[in-house]
Protein backbone atom coordinates (compact mmCIF):
# COMPACT_ATOMS: atom_id res chain seq x y z
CA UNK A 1 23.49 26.83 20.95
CA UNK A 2 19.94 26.23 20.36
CA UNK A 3 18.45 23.47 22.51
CA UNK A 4 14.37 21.95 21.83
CA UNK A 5 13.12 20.00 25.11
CA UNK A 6 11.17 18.29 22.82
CA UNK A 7 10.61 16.88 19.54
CA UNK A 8 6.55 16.26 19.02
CA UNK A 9 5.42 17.54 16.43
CA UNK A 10 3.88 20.76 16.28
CA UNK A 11 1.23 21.89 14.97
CA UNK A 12 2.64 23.57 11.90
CA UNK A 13 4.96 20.48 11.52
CA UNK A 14 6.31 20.27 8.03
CA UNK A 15 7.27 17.35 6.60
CA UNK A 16 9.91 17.91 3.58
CA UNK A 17 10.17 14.59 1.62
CA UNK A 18 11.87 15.67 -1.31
CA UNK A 19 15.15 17.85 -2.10
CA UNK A 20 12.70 20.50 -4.28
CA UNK A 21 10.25 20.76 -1.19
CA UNK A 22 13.26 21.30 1.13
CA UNK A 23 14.55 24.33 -1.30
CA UNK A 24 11.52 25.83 -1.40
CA UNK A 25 10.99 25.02 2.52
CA UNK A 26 14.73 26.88 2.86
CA UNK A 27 13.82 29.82 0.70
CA UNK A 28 10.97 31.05 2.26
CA UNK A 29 12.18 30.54 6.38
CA UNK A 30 14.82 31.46 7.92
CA UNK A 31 14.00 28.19 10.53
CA UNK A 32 13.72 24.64 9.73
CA UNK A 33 12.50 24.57 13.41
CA UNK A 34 9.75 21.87 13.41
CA UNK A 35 10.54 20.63 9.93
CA UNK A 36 10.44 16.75 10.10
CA UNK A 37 13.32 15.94 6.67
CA UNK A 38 12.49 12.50 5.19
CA UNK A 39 15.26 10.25 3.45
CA UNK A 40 16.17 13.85 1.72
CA UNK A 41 19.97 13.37 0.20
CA UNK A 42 21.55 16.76 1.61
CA UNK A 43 24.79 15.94 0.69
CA UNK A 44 25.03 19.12 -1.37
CA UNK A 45 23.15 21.48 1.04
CA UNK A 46 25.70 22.31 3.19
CA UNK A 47 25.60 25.63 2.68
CA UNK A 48 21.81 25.82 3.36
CA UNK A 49 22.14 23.60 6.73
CA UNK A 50 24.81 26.32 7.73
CA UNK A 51 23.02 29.42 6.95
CA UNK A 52 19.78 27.94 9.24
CA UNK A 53 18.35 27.74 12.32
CA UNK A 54 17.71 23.99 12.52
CA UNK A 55 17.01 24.20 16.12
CA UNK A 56 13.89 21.83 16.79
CA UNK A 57 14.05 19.72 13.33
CA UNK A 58 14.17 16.15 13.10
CA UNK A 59 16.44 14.44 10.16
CA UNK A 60 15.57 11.22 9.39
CA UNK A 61 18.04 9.14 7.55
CA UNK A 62 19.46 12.17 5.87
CA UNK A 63 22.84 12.11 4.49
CA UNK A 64 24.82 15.05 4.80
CA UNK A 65 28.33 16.57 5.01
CA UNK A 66 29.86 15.98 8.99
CA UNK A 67 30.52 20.01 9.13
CA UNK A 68 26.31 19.92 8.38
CA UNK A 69 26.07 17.55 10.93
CA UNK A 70 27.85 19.11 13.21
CA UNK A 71 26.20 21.91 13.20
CA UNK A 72 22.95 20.71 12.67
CA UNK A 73 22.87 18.61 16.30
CA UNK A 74 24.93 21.64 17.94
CA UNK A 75 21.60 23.56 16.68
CA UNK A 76 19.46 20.91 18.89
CA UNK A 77 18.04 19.45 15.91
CA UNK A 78 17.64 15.49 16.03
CA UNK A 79 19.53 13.23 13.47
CA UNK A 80 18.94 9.93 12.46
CA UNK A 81 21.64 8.40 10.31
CA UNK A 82 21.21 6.51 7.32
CA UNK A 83 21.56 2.69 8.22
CA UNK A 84 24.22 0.78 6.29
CA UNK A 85 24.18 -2.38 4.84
CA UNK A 86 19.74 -2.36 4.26
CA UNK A 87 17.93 -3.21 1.38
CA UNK A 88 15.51 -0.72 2.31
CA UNK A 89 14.83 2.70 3.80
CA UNK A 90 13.37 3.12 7.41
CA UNK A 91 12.77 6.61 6.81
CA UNK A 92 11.22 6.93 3.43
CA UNK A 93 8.91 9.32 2.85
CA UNK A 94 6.60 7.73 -0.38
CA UNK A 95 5.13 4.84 -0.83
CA UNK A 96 7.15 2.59 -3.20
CA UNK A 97 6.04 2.07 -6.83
CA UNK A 98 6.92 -1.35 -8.75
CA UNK A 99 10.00 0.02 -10.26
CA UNK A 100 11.50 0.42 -7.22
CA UNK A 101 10.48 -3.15 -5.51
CA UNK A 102 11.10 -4.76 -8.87
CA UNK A 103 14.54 -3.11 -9.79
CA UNK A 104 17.03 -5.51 -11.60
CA UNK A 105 14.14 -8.37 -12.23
CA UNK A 106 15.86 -8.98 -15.86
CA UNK A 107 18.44 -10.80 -13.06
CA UNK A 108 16.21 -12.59 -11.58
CA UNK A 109 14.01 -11.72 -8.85
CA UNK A 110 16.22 -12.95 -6.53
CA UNK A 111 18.39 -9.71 -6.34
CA UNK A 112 15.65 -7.37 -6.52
CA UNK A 113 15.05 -4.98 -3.38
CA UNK A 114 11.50 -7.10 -2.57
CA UNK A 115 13.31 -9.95 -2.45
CA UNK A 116 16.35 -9.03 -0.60
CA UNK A 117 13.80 -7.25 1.87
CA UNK A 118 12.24 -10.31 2.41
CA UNK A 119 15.70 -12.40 3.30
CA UNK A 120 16.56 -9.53 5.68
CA UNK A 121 13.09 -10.20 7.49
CA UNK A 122 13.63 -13.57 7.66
CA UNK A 123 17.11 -13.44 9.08
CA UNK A 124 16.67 -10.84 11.35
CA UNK A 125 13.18 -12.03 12.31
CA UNK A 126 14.96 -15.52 13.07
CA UNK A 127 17.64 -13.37 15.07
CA UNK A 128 15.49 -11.82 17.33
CA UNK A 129 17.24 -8.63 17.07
CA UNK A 130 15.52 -5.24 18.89
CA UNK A 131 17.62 -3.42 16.45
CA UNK A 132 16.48 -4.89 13.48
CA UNK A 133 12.62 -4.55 15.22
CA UNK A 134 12.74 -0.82 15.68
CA UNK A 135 13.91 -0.56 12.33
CA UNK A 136 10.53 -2.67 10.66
CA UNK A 137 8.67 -0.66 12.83
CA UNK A 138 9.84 2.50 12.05
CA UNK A 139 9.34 1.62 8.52
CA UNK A 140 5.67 0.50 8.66
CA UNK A 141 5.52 3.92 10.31
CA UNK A 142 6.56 5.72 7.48
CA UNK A 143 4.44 3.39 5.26
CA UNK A 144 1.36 4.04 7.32
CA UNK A 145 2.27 8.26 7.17
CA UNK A 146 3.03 7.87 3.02
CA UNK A 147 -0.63 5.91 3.13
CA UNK A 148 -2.54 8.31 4.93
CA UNK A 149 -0.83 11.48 3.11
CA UNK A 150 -1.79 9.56 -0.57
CA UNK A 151 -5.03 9.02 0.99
CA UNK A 152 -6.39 11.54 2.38
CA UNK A 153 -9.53 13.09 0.28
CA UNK A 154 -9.67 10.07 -1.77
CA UNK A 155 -12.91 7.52 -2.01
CA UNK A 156 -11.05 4.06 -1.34
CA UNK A 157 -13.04 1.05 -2.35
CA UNK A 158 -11.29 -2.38 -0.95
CA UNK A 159 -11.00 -5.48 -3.25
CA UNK A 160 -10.40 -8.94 -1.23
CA UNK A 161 -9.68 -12.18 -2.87
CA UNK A 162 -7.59 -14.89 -2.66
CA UNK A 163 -3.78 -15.24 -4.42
CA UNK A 164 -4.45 -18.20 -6.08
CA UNK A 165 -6.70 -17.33 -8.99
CA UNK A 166 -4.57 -17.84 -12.06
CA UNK A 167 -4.33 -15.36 -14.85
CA UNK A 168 -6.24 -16.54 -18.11
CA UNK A 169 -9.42 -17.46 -16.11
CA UNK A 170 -12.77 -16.27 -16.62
CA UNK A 171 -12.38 -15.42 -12.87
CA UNK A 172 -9.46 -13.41 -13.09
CA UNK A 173 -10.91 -11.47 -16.10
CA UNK A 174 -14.08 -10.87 -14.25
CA UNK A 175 -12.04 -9.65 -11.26
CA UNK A 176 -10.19 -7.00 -13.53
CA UNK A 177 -13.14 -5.71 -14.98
CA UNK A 178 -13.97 -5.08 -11.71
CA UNK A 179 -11.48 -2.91 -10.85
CA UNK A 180 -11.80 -1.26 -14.21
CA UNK A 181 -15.35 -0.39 -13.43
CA UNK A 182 -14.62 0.86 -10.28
CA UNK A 183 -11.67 3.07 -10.83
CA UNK A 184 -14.13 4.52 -14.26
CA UNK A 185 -16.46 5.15 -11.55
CA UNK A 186 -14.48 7.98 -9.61
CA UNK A 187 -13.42 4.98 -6.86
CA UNK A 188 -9.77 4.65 -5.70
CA UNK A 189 -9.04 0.78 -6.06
CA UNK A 190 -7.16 -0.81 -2.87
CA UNK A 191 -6.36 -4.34 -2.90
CA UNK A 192 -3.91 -6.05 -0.48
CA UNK A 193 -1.07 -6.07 -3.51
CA UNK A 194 -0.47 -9.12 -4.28
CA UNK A 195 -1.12 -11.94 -7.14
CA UNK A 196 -4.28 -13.82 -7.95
CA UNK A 197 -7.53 -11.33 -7.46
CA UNK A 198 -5.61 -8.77 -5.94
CA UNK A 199 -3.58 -8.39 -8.95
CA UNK A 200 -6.40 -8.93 -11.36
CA UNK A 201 -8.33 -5.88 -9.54
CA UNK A 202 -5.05 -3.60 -10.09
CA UNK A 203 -4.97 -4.61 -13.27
CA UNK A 204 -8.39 -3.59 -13.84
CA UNK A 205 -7.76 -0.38 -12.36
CA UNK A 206 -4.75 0.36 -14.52
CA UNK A 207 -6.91 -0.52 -17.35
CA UNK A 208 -9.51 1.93 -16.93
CA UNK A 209 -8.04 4.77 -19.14
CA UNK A 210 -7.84 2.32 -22.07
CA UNK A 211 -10.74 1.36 -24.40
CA UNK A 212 -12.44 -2.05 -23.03
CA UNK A 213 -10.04 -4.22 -25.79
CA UNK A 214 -7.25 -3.51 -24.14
CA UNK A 215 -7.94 -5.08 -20.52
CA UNK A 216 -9.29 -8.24 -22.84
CA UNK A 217 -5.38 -8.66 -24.66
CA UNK A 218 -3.66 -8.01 -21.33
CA UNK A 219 -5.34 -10.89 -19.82
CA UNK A 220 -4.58 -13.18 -22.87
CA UNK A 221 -0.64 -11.58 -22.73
CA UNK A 222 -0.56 -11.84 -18.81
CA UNK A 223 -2.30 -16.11 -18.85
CA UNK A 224 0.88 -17.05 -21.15
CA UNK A 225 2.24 -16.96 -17.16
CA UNK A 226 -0.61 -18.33 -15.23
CA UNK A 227 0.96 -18.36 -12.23
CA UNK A 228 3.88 -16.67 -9.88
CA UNK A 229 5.28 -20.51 -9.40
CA UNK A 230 7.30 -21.81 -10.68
CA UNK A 231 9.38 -18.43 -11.01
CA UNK A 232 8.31 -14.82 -10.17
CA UNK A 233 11.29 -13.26 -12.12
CA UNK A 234 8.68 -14.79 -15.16
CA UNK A 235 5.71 -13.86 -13.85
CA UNK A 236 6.49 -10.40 -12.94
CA UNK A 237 8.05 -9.67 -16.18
CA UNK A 238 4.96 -10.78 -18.13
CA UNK A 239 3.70 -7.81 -16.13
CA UNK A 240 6.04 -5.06 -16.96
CA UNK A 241 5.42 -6.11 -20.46
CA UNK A 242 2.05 -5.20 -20.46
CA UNK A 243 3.05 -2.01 -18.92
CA UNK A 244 5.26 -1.62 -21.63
CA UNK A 245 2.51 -1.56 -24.37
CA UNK A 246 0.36 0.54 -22.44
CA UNK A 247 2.28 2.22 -20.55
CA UNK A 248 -0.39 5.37 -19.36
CA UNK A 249 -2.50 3.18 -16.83
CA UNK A 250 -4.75 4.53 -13.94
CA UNK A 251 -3.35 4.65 -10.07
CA UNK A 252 -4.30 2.17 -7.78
CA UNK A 253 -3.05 1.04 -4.24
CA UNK A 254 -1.46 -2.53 -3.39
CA UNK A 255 -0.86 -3.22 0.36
CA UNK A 256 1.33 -6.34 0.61
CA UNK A 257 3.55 -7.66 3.18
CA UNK A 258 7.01 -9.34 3.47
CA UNK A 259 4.98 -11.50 6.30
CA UNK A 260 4.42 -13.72 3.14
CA UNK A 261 7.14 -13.50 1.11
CA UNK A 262 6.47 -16.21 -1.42
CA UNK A 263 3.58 -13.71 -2.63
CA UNK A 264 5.25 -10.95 -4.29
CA UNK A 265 3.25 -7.88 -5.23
CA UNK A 266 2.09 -7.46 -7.94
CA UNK A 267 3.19 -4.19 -10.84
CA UNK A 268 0.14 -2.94 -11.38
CA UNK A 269 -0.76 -0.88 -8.52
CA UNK A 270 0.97 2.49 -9.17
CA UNK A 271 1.27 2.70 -4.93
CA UNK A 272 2.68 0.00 -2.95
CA UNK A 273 2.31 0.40 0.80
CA UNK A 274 4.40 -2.98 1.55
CA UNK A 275 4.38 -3.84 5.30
CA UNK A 276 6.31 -5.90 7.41
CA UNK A 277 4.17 -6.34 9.97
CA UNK A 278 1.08 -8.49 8.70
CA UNK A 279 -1.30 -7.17 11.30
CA UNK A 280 -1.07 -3.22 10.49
CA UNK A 281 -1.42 -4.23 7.07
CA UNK A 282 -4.58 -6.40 6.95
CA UNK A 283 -5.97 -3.58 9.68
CA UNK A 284 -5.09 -0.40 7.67
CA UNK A 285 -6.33 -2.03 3.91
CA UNK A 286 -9.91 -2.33 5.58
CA UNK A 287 -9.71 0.76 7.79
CA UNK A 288 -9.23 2.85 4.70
CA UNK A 289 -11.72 1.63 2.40
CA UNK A 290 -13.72 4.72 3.44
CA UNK A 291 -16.53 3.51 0.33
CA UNK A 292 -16.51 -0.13 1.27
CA UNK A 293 -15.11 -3.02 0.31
CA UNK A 294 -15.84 -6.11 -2.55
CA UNK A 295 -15.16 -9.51 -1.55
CA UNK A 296 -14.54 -12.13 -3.86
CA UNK A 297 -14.24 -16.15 -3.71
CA UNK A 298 -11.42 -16.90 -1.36
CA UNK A 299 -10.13 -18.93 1.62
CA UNK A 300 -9.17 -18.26 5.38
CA UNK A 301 -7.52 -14.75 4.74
CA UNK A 302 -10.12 -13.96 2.88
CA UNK A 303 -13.29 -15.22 5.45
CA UNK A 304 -10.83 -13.31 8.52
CA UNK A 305 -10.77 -10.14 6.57
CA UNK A 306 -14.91 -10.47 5.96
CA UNK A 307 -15.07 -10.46 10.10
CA UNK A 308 -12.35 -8.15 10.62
CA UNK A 309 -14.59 -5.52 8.25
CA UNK A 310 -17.46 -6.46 10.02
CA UNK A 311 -16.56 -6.12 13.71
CA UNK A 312 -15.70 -2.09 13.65
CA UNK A 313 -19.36 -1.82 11.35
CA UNK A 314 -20.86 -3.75 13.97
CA UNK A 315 -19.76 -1.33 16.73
CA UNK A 316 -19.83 1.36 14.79
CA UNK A 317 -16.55 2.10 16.11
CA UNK A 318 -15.40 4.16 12.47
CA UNK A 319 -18.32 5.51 12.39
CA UNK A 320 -21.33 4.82 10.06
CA UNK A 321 -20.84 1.51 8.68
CA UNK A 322 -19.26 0.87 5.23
CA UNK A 323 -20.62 -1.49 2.05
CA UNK A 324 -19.73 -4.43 2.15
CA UNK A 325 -20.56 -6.62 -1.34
CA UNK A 326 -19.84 -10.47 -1.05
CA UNK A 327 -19.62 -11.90 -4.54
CA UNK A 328 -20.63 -15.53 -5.25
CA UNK A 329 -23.37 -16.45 -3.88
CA UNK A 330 -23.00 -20.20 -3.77
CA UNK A 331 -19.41 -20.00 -2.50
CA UNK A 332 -20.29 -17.61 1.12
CA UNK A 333 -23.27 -19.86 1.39
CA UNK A 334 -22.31 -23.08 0.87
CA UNK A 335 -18.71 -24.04 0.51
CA UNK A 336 -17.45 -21.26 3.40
CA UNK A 337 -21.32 -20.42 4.49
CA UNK A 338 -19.69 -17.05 5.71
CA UNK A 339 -22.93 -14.86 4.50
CA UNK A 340 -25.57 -16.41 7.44
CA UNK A 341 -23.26 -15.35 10.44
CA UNK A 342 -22.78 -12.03 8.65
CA UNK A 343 -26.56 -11.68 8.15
CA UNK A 344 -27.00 -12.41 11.92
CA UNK A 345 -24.75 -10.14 12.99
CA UNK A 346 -25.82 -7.05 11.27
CA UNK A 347 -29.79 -7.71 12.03
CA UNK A 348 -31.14 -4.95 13.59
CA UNK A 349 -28.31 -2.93 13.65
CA UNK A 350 -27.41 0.11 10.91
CA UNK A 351 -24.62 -2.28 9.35
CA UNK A 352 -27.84 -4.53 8.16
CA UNK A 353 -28.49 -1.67 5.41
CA UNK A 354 -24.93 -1.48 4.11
CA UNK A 355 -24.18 -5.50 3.39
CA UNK A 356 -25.40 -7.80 0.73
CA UNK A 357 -24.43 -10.87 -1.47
CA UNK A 358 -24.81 -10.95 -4.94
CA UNK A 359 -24.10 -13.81 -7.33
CA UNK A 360 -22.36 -12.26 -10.32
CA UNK A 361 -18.86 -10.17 -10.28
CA UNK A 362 -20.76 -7.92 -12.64
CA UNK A 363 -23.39 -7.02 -10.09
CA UNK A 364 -20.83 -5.59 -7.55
CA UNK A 365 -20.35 -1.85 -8.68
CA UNK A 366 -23.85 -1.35 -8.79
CA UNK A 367 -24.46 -2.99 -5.47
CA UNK A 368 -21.67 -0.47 -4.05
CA UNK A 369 -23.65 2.25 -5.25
CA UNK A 370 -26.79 1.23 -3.77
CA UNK A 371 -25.75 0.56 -0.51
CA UNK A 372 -23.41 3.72 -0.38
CA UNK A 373 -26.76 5.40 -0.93
């Protein structure tokens, strides 16, 4: 019997997240010793899990055969059933796309996994269950890993904005040609997933392989349904049909939560990193716009995720400070005079170089470039 005093991860941990990886992981090693196995179905690997060291491996939410099993903790290795009865996985190993959240919306959103996620929270949020919180925190955990792993060499730019600008505006369309520029300028486009600008600047991203025409008819398809209310089973579907026509749009990142789950996300980030917990989501959006972030017209979320940029440029606590590029000059002056008290803050100080207000959407990219230097 093979016994591991512990589990941390190694250094050469490997992190199999698919059945192919875990083939390919089994055919070249004898050991799965410091493997970490993610939500991998190995129903039909019996044979492998037999024929293996899995002395020091950890299998999270794995299905397998019970002689696998047996073996498999007999080897030392550490196993972490599947959990019955969720509407999600605690274990997953990829962020989820808009398929998945959205399966079975020609139902009715109702009885889609986003929605059913967000009755569990509720419920077991109500329940106070420690179960039920180790299992949301385990899966913002995997969320967070999925993030970092899509991440990692890519040039994030942030778009903030409210969830209440209504397709068919001038505002939403200059908010998607946002995005469009930026993701045509080499930028990855990260918005907090939801409707309103957030949506608009996925949109806009998804847009970008397309000639300019076709972000103008999507908005004109997408404003026949202003608005997620009354129903989101319409709404969303007004945005899988535009998917359907052109169905070849750019990637882009939505970071939602279930915190608010009368704002669904939105189907046209290709990468949804969808949170439970509202705080790790609002704190890992802005930590990994590495090339700054745009923020356009909005309310209280919007103003607390201005200062919640600001504070770790103001301490330089990530390092040299990133862009940021208010948009709407009247609005962060006047009607939420948010652009003063930023101003303040960063005089004198190396954020003071990397912030500015400008009046026009239009202005942003360039403004990002500038200050990116």
């Amino acid at each position: 019997m093979h016994t591991s005093p512990a589990h941390a991860a190694p250094h050469d941990a490997r992190e199999i997240e698919t059945l192919e990886d875990f083939d390919a992981t089994v055919a070249a090693r004898s050991t799965l010793a410091g493997c970490r196995v993610q939500s991998v179905d190995l129903t039909d690997r019996t044979r492998e899990l037999l024929a293996h060291d899995t002395g020091g491996a950890v299998f999270l939410g794995c299905p397998m055969r019970e002689e696998a099993a047996a073996k498999v903790r007999a080897d030392g290795a550490l196993v972490f059933p599947p959990v019955p009865n969720l509407p999600f996985d605690p274990y997953r190993g990829r962020l989820y796309t808009p398929d998945e959240l959205f399966a079975s919306l020609e139902k009715g959103y109702e009885g889609t996994p986003d929605a059913l996620s967000y009755a569990w929270f509720q419920r077991t949020r109500a329940d106070g269950d420690i179960f039920a919180s180790m299992l949301r925190s385990v899966h913002d955990d995997a969320v967070s890993d999925a993030l970092d792993e899509l991440l990692r060499h890519a040039r994030v730019v942030g778009v903030m904005g409210g969830h209440a600008m209504a397709r068919g505006t001038d505002a939403y369309a200059g908010a998607a040609r946002l995005g469009r520029e930026l993701s045509r300028s080499g930028w990855t486009v990260a918005t907090g997933g939801g409707p309103g600008a957030m949506e608009a600047a996925n949109l806009g991203a998804y847009a970008a392989p397309y000639e300019d025409a076709m972000l103008d008819e999507a908005c004109e398809l997408l404003g026949r349904t202003p608005s997620f209310t009354p129903s989101v089973t319409e709404w969303a579907l007004r945005a899988f049909e535009v998917r359907e026509h052109w169905p070849k749009g750019n990637h882009s990142v939505g970071i939602p939560t279930w915190f608010y789950g009368h704002e669904p996300p939105n189907a046209f980030a290709s990468h949804i990193a969808k949170y439970f917990a509202n705080a790790l989501r609002e704190d890992g959006l802005l930590a990994r716009s590495n090339a700054g972030v745009v923020f356009l017209p909005g309310a209280a979320g919007t103003v607390q995720e201005i200062f919640d940029n600001a504070t770790p440029n103001y301490y330089a606590s990530r390092g040299e400070p990133t862009p940021m590029v208010l948009v709407d000059r009247e609005h962060w002056t006047e009607r939420l005079p948010t652009w003063p008290l930023l101003r303040s803050l960063a005089r004198e100080r190396s954020m003071e170089s990397r912030i500015a207000l400008v009046d026009r959407i239009e202005e942003a990219p360039a403004m990002l470039k500038r200050l990116a230097g």
